[in-house]
N, C-alpha and C. Protein backbone atom coordinates (compact mmCIF):
# COMPACT_ATOMS: atom_id res chain seq x y z
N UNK A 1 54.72 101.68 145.99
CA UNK A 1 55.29 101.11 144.77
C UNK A 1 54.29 101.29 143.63
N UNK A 2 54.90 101.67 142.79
CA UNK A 2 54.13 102.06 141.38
C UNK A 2 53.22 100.65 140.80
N UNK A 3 52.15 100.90 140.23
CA UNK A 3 51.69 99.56 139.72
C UNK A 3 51.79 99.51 137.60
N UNK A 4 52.84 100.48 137.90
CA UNK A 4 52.86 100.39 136.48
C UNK A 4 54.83 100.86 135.99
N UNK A 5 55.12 100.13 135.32
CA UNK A 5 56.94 100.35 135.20
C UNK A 5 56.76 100.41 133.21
N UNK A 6 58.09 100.80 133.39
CA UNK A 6 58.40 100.93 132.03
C UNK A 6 59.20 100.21 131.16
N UNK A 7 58.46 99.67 130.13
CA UNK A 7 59.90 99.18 128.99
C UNK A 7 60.22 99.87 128.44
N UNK A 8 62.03 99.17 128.09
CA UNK A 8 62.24 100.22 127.04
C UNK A 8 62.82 98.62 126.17
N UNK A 9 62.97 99.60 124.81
CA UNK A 9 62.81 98.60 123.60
C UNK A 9 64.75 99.02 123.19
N UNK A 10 65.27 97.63 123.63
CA UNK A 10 66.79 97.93 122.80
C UNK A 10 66.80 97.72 121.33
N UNK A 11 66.93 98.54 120.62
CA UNK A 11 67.40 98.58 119.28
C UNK A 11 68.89 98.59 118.78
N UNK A 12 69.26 97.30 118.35
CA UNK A 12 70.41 96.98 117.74
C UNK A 12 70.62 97.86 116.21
N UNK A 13 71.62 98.88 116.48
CA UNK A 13 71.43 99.79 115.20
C UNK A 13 73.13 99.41 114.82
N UNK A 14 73.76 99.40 113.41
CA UNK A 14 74.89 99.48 113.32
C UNK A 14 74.83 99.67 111.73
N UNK A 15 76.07 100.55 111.54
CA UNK A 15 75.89 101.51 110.11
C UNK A 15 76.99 100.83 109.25
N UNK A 16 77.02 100.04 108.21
CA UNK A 16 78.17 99.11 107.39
C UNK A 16 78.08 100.07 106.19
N UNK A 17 79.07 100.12 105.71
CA UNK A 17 79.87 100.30 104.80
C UNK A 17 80.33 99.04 103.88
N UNK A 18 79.21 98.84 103.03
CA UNK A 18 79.92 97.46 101.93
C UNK A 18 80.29 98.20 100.50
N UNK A 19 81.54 97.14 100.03
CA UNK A 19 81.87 97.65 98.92
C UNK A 19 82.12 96.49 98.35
N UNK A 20 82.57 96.59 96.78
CA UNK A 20 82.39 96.09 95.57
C UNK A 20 83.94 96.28 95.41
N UNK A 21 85.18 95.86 95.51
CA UNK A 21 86.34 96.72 94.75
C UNK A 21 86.14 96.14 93.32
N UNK A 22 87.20 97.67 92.44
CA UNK A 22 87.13 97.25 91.38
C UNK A 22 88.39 98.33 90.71
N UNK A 23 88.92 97.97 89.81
CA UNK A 23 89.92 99.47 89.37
C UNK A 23 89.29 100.43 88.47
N UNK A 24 88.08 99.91 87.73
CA UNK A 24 87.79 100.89 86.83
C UNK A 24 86.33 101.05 87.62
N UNK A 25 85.58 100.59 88.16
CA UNK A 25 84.54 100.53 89.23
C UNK A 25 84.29 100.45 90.79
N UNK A 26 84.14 100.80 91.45
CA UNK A 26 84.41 100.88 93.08
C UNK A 26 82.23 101.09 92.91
N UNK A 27 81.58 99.77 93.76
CA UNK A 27 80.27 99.75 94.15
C UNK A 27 80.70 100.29 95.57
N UNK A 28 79.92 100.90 96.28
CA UNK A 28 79.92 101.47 97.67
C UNK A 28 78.59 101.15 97.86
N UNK A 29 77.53 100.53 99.31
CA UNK A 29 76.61 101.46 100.03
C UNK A 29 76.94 101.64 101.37
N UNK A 30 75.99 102.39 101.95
CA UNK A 30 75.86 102.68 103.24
C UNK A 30 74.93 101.67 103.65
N UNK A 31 74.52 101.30 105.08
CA UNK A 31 73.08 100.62 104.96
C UNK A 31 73.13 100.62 106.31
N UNK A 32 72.04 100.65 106.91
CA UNK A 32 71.67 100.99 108.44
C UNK A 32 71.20 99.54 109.03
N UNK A 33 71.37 98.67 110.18
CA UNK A 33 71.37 97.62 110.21
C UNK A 33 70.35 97.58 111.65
N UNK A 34 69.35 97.23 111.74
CA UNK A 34 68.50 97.65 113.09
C UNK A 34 67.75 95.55 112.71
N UNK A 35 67.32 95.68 114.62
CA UNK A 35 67.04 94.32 114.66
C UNK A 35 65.68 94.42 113.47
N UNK A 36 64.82 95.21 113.13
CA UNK A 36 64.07 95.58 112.36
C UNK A 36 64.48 95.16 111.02
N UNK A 37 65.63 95.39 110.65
CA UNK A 37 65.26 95.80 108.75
C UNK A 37 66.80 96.04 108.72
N UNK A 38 66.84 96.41 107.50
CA UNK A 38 68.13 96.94 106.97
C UNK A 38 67.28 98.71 106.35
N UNK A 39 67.95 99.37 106.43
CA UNK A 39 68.02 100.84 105.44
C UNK A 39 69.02 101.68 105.02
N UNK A 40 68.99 101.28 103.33
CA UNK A 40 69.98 102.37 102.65
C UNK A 40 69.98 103.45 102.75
N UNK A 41 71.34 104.23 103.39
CA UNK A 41 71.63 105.49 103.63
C UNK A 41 71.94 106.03 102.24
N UNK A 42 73.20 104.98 101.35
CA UNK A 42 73.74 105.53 100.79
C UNK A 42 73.72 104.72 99.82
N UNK A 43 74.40 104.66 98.44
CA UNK A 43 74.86 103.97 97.41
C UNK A 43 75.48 104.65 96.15
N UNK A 44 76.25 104.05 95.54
CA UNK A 44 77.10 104.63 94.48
C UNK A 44 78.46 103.86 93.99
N UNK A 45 79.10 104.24 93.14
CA UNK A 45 79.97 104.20 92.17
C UNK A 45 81.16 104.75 93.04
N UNK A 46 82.43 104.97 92.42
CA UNK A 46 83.33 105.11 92.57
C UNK A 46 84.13 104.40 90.88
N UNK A 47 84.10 105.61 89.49
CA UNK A 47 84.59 105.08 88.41
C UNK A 47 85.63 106.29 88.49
N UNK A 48 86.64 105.43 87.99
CA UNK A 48 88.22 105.55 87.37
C UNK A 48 88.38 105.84 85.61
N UNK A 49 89.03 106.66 85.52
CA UNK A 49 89.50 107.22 83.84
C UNK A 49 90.08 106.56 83.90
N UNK A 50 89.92 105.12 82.48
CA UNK A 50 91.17 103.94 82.05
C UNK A 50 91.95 104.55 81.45
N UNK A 51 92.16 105.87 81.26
CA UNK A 51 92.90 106.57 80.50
C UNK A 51 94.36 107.00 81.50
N UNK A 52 93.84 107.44 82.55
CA UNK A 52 95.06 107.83 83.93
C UNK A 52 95.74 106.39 83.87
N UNK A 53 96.85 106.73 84.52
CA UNK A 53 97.77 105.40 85.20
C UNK A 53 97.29 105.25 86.48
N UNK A 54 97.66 103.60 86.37
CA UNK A 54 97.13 103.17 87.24
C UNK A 54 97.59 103.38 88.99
N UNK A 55 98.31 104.78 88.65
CA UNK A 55 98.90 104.80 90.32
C UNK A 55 97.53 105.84 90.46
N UNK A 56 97.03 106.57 89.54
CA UNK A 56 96.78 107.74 89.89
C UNK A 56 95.10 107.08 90.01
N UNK A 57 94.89 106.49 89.49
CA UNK A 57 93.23 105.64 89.54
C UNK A 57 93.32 105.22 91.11
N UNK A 58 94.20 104.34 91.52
CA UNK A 58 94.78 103.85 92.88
C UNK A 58 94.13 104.91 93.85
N UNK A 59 95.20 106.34 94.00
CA UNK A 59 94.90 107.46 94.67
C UNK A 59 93.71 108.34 94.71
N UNK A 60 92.90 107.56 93.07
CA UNK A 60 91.48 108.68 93.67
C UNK A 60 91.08 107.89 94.28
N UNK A 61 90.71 106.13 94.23
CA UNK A 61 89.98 105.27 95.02
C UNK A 61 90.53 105.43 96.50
N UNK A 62 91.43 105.72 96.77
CA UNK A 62 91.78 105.71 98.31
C UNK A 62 90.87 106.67 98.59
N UNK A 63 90.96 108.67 97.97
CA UNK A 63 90.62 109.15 98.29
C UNK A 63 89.17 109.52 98.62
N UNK A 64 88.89 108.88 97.69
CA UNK A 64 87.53 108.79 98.09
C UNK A 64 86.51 108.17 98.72
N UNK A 65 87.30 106.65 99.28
CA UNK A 65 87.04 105.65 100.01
C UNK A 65 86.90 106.62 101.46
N UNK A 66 88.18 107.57 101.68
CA UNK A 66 88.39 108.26 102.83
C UNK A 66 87.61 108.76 102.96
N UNK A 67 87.08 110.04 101.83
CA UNK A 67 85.89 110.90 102.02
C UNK A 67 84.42 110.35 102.38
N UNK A 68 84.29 108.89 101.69
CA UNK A 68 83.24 108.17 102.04
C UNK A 68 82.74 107.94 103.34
N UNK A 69 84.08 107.44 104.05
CA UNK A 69 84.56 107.24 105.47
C UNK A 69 84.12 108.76 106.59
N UNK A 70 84.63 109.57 105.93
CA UNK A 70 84.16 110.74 106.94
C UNK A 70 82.85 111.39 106.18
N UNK A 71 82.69 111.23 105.34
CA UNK A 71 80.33 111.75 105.69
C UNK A 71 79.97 110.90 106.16
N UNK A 72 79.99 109.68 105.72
CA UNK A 72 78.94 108.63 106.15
C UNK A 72 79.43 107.61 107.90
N UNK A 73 80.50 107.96 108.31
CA UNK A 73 81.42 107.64 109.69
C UNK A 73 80.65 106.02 109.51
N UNK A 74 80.93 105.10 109.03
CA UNK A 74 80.27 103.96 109.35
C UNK A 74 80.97 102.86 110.53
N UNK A 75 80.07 102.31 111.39
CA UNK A 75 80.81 101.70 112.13
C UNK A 75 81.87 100.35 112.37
N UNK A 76 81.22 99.58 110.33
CA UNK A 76 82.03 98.35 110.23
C UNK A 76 81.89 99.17 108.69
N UNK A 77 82.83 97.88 108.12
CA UNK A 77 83.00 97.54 106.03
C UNK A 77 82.85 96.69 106.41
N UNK A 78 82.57 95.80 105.23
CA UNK A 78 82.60 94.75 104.36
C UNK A 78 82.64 94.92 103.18
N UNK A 79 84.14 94.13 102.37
CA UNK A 79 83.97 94.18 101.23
C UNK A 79 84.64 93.01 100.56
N UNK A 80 84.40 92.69 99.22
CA UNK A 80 84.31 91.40 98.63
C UNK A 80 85.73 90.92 98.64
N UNK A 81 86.11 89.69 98.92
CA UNK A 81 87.11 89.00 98.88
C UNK A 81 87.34 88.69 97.25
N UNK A 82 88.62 88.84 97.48
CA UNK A 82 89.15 87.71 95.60
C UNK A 82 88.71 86.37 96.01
N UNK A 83 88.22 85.66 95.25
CA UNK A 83 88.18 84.37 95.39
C UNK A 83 88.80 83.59 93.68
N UNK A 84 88.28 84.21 92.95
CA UNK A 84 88.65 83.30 91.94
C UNK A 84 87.94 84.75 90.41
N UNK A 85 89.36 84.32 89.27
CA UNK A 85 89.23 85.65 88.82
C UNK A 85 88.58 84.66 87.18
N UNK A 86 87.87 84.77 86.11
CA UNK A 86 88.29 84.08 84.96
C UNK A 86 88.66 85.17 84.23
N UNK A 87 88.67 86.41 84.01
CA UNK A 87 89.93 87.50 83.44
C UNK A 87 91.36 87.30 84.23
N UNK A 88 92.58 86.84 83.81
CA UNK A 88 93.25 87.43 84.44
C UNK A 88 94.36 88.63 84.12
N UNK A 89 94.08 89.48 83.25
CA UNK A 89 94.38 90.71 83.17
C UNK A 89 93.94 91.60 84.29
N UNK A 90 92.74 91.27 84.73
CA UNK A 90 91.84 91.98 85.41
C UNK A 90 92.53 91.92 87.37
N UNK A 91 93.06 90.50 87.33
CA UNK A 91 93.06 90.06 88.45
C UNK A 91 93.95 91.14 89.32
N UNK A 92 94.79 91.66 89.01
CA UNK A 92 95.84 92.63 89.57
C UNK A 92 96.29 93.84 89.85
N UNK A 93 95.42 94.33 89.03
CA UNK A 93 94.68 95.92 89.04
C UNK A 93 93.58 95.72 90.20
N UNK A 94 92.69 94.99 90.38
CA UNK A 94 91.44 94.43 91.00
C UNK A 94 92.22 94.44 92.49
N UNK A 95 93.38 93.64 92.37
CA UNK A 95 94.00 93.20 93.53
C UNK A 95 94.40 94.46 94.20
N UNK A 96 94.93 95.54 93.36
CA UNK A 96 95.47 96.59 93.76
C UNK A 96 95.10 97.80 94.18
N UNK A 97 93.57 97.57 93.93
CA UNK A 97 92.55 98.69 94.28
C UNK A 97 91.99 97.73 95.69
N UNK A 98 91.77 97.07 95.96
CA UNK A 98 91.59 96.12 97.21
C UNK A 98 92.58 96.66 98.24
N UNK A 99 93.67 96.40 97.67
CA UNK A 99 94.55 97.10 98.74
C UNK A 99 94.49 98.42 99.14
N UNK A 100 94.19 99.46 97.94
CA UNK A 100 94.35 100.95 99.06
C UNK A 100 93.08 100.96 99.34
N UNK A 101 92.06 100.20 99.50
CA UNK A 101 90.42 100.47 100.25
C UNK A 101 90.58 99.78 101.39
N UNK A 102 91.32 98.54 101.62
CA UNK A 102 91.64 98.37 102.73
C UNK A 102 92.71 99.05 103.50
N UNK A 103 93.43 100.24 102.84
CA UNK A 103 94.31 100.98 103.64
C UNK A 103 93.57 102.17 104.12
N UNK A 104 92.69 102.51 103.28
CA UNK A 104 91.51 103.63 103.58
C UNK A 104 90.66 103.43 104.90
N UNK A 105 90.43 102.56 104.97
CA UNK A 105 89.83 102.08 105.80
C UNK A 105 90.63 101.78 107.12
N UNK A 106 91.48 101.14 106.56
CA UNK A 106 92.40 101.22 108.12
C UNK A 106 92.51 102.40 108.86
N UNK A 107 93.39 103.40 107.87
CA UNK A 107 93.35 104.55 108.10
C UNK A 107 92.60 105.48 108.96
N UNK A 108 91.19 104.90 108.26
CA UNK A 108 89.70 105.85 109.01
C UNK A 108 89.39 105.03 110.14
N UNK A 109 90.17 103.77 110.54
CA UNK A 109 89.83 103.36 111.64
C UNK A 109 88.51 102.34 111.79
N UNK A 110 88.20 101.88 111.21
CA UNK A 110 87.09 100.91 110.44
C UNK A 110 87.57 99.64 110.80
N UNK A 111 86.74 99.16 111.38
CA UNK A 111 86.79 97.25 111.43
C UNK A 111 85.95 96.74 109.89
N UNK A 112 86.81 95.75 109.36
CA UNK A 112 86.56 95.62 108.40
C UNK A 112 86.49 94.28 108.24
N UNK A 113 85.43 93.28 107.91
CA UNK A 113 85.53 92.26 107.31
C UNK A 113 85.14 91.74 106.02
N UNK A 114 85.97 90.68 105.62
CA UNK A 114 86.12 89.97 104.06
C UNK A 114 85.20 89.32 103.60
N UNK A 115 84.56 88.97 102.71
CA UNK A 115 82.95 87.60 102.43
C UNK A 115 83.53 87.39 100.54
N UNK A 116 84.31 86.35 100.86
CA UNK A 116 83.99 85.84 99.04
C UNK A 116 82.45 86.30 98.05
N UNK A 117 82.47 86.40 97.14
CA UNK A 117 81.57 85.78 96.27
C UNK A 117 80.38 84.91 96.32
N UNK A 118 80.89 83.42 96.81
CA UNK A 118 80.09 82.51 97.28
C UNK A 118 79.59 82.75 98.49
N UNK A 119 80.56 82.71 99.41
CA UNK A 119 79.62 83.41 100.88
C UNK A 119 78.28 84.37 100.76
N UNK A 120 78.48 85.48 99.99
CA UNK A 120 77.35 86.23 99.84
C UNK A 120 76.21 85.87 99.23
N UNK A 121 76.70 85.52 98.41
CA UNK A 121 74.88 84.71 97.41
C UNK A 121 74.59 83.70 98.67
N UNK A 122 76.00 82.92 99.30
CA UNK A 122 74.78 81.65 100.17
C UNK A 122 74.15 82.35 101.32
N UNK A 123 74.83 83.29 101.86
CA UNK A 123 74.04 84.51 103.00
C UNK A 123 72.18 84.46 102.25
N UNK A 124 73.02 85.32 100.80
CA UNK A 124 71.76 86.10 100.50
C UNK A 124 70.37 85.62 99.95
N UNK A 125 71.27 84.24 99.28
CA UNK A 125 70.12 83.16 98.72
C UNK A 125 69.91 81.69 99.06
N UNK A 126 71.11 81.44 99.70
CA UNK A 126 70.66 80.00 100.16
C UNK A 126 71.13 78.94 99.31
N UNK A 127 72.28 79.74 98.14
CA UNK A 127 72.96 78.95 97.16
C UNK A 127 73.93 79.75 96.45
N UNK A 128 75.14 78.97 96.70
CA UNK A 128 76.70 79.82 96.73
C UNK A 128 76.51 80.36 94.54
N UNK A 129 75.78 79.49 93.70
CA UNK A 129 75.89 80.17 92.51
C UNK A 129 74.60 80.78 91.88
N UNK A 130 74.21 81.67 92.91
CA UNK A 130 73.21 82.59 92.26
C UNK A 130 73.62 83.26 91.37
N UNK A 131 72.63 83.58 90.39
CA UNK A 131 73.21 84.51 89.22
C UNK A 131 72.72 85.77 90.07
N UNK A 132 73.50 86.64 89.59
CA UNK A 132 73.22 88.80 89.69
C UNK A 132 71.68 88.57 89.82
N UNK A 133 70.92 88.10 88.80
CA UNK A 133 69.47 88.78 89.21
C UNK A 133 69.13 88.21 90.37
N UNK A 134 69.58 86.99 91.15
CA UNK A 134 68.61 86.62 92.19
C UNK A 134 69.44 87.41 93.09
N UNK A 135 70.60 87.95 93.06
CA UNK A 135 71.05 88.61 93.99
C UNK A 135 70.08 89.72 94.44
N UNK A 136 70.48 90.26 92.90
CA UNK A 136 69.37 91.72 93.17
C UNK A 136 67.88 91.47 93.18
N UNK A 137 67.15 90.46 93.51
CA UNK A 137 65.95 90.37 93.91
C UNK A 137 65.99 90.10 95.35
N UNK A 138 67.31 89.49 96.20
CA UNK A 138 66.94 88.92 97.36
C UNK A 138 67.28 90.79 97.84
N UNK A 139 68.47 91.71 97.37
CA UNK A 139 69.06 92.99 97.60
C UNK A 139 67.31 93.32 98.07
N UNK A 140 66.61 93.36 96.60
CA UNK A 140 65.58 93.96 96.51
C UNK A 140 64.32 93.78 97.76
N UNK A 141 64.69 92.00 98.57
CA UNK A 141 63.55 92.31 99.31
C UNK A 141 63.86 92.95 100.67
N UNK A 142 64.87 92.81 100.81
CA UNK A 142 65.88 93.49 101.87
C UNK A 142 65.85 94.97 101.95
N UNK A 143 65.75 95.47 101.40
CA UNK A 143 65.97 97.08 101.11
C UNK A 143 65.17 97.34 100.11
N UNK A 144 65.02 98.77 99.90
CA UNK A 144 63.92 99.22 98.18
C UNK A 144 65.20 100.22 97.90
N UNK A 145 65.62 99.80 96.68
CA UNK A 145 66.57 100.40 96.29
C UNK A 145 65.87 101.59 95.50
N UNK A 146 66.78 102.32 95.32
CA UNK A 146 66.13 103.43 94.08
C UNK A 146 66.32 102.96 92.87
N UNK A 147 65.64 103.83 91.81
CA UNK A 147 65.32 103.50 90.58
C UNK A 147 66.69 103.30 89.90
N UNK A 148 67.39 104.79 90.77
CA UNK A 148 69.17 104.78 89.87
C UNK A 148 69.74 103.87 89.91
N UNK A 149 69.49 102.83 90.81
CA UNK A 149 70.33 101.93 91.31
C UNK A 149 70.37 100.99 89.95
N UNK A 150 71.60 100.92 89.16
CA UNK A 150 71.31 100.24 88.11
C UNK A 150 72.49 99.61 88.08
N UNK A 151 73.78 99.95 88.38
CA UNK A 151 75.07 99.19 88.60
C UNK A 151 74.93 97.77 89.04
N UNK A 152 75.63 96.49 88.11
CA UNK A 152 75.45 95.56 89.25
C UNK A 152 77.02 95.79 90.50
N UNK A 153 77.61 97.01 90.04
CA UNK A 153 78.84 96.58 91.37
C UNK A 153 78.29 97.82 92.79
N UNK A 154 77.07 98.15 92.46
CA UNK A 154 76.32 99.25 93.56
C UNK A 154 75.79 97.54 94.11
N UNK A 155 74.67 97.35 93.24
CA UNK A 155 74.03 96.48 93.83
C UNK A 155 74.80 95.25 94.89
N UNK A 156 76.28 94.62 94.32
CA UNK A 156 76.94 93.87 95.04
C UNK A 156 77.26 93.95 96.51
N UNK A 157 77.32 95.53 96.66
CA UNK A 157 78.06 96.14 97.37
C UNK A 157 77.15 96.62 98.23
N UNK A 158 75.70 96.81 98.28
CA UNK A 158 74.68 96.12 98.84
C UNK A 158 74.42 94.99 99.78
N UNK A 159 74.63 94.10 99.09
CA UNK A 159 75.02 92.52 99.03
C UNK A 159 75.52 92.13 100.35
N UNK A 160 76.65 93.14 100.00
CA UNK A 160 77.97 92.41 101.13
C UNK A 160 77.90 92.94 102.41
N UNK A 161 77.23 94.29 101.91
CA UNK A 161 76.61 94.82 103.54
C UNK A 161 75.48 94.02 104.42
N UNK A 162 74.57 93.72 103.49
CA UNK A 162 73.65 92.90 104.08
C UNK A 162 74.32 91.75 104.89
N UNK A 163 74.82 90.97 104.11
CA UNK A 163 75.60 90.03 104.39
C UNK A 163 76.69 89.84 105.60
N UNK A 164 76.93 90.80 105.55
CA UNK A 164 78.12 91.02 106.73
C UNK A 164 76.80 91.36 108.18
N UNK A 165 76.27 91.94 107.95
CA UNK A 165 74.94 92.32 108.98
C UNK A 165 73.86 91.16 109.52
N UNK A 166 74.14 90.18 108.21
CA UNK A 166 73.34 88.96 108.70
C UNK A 166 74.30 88.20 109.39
N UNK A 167 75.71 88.53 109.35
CA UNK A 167 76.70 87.44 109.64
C UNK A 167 76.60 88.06 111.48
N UNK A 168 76.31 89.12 111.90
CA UNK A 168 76.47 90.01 113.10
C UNK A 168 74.98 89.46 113.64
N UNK A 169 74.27 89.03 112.92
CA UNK A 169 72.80 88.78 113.59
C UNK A 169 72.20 89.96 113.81
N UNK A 170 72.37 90.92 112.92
CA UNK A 170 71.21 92.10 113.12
C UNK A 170 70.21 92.02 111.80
């Protein structure tokens, strides 16, 4: 019998997909979820011409939700729940781009879960009405974003990945 055996080290790895919906804005990242750390694969935008109708704004966000879906194959989403709108012009367009990202996603076969607003700041800070900057400072100690990263609906969308990843215990 050997006087020496081997460990091996399980690493909890899982690849989220958080998003931001929005009709004239779509935040996306990628983010790699290891018992270690979090690491951004990916991040970006997804903007709509307010000029198109709104079926056709609809159909690029699907489409590109899809394309998102097949480079980056992620193994969950998360993306922001409506909770409470104070535009409500905004609220229904908003509502309606929610829907084909959650059809995108279905589609691509994605388990997907929901996190309000409040849920995420209390994930991320420990208090459901953080303003944006403490978001993006807690984003910030979590990950090193790049310089581009200047969107706050990139940064959200960040957020919700983390968030959904802390909710999984990785």
């Amino acid at each position: 019998m050997p006087r020496w055996h081997i460990k091996y080290a399980i690493i909890i790895f899982m690849k989220i997909l958080g998003i931001d919906p929005g009709i004239g804005i779509v935040g996306f990242s990628v983010i790699e979820a290891t018992q270690d750390g979090y690491q951004l694969k990916a991040s970006g935008s997804i903007q709509t011409d307010k000029n198109l109708t709104v079926s056709k704004r609809l159909i690029e966000i699907f489409d590109d939700i899809m394309e998102i879906c097949r480079i980056h194959n992620p193994d969950e989403a998360a993306i922001e729940q409506l909770f409470f709108f104070k535009n409500q012009k905004t609220i229904i367009p908003v509502a309606e781009a929610r829907g084909v990202i959650l059809a995108a996603l279905e589609k691509s076969g994605i388990k997907t879960a929901e996190y309000t607003p409040l849920v995420v700041k209390q994930v991320l800070t420990g208090h459901g009405r953080a303003s944006k900057d403490e978001v993006r400072r807690m984003v910030e100690k979590f990950i090193e974003l790049n310089k581009n990263t200047k969107l706050d609906d990139t940064v959200d969308s960040i957020a919700i990945g983390i968030c959904h990843a802390r909710n999984l215990n990785l």
